[in-house]
Protein backbone atom coordinates (compact mmCIF):
# COMPACT_ATOMS: atom_id res chain seq x y z
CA UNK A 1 -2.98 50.11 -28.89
CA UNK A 2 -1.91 53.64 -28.86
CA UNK A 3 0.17 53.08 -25.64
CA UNK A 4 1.73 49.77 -27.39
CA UNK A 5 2.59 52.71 -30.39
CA UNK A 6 3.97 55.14 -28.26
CA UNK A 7 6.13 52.55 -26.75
CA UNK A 8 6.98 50.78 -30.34
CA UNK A 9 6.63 52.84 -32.79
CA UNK A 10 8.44 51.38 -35.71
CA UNK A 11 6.79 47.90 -35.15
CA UNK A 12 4.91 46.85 -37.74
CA UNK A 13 3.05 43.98 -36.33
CA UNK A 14 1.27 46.54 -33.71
CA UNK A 15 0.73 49.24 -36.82
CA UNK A 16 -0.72 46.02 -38.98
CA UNK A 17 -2.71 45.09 -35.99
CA UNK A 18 -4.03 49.20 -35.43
CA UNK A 19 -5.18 49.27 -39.03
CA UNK A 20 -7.22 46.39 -38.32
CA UNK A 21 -8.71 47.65 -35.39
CA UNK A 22 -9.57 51.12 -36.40
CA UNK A 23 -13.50 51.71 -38.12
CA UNK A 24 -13.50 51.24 -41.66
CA UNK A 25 -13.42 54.96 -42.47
CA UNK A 26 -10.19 55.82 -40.36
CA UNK A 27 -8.18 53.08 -42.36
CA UNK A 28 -7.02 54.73 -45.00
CA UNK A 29 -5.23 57.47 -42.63
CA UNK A 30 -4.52 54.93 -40.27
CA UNK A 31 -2.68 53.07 -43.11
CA UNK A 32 -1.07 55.69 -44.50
CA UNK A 33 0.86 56.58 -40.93
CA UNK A 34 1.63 52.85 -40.90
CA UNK A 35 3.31 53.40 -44.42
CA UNK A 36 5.33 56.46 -43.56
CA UNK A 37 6.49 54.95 -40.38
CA UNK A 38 7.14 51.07 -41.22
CA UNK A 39 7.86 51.54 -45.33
CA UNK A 40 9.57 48.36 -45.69
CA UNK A 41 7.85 46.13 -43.03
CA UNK A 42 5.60 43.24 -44.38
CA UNK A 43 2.89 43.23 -41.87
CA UNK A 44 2.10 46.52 -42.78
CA UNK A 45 2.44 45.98 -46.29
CA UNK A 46 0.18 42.88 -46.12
CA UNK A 47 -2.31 45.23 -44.12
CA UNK A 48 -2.46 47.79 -46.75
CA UNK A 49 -2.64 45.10 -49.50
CA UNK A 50 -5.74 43.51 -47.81
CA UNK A 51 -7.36 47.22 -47.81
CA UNK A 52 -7.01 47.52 -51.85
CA UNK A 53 -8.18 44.18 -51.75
CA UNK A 54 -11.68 44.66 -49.54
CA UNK A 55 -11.69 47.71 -51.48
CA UNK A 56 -12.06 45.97 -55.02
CA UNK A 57 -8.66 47.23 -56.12
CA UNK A 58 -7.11 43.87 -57.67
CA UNK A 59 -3.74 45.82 -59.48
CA UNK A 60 -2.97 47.27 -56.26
CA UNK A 61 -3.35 44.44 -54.20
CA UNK A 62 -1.50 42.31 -56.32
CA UNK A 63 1.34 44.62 -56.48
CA UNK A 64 1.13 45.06 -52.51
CA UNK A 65 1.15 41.21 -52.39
CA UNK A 66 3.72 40.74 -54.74
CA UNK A 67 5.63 43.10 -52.63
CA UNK A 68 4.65 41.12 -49.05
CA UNK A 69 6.13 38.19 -50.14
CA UNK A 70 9.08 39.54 -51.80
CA UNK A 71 9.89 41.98 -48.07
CA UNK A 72 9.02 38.60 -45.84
CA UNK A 73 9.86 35.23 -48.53
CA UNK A 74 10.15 33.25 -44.87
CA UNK A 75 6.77 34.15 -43.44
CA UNK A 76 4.32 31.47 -44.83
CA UNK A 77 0.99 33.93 -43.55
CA UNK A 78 1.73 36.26 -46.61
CA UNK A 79 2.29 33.70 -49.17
CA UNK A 80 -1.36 31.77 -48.40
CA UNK A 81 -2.62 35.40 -48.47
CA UNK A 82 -1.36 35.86 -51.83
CA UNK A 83 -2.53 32.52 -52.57
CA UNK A 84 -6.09 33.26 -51.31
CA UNK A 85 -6.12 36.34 -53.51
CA UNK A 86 -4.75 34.83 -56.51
CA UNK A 87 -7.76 32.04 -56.36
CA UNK A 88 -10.27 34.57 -55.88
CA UNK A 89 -8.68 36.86 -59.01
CA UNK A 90 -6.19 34.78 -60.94
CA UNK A 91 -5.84 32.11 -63.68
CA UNK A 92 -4.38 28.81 -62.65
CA UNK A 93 -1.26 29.63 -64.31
CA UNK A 94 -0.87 32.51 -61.66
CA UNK A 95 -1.82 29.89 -58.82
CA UNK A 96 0.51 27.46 -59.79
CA UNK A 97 3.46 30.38 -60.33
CA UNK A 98 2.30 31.33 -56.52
CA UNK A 99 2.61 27.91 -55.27
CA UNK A 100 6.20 27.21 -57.28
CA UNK A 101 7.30 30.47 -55.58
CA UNK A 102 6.19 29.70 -52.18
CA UNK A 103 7.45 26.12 -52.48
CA UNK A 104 11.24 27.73 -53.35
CA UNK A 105 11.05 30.12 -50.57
CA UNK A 106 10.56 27.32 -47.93
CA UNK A 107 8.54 29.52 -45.50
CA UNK A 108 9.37 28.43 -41.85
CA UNK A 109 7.24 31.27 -39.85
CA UNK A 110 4.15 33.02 -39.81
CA UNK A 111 1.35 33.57 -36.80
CA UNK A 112 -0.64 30.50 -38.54
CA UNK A 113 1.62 29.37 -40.86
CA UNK A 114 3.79 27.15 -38.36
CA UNK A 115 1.00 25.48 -36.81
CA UNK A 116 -0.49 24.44 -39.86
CA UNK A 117 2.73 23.46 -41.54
CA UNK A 118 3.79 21.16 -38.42
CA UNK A 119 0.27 19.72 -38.18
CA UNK A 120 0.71 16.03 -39.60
C-alpha cells in the first residue's frame, strides 16, 4: 500500500483503502493525511465518515455522509451507505428523504453498486 501511495498519491480509492487497512489506533492519523491530501475525494470522505460512525459520532457522520453523496451523487456505494446509517440512526422521514434523493441522482457506479443494480 505504501508503494501504491508513493506512486498515486492523490488517489483516493488507495488512501480510502489505507485507512481501512491500518490498526484501529493509527486511523485517525492515517485519516487525517487522507484528508489533507484528497479534500474533496468521496472515497476518502466516505472512509472518514464510517470512522465517526464506528466511533459513535452520529452528527459527524451524517454530515460526512451528507457530504459523500453530495462530492460522488453517481456512485450508488455511498448512497446505500448513507442509507445503512440513516436506518440504524434516523426516522423514516430521513429514510424516505435518502431514498427520494438517491432515486433523483440515478446512481450508475459504485464497486457493488453496479452489480447489484444490474442483477434482475
Amino acid at each position: 500500500m505504501a508503494k501504491a501511495l508513493q506512486v498515486c498519491p492523490n488517489s483516493g480509492i488507495l488512501w480510502a483503502a489505507s485507512i481501512e487497512m491500518v490498526p484501529l489506533l493509527q486511523r485517525k492519523t492515517k485519516s487525517m493525511d487522507a484528508h489533507k491530501r484528497c479534500d474533496h475525494d468521496p472515497h476518502v470522505i466516505a472512509a472518514i465518515a464510517k470512522l465517526f460512525w464506528h466511533d459513535r459520532k452520529v452528527d459527524k457522520a451524517r454530515s460526512y455522509l451528507n457530504r459523500v453523496v453530495t462530492l460522488g451523487p453517481d456512485i450508488g456505494d455511498f448512497w446505500a451507505l448513507f442509507y445503512k446509517f440513516k436506518i440504524q440512526y434516523g426516522t423514516e422521514e430521513t429514510q424516505a428523504d435518502i431514498l427520494k434523493r438517491c432515486i433523483a441522482a440515478d446512481p450508475k457506479h459504485g464497486e457493488k453498486w453496479q452489480a447489484l443494480s444490474e442483477a434482475v
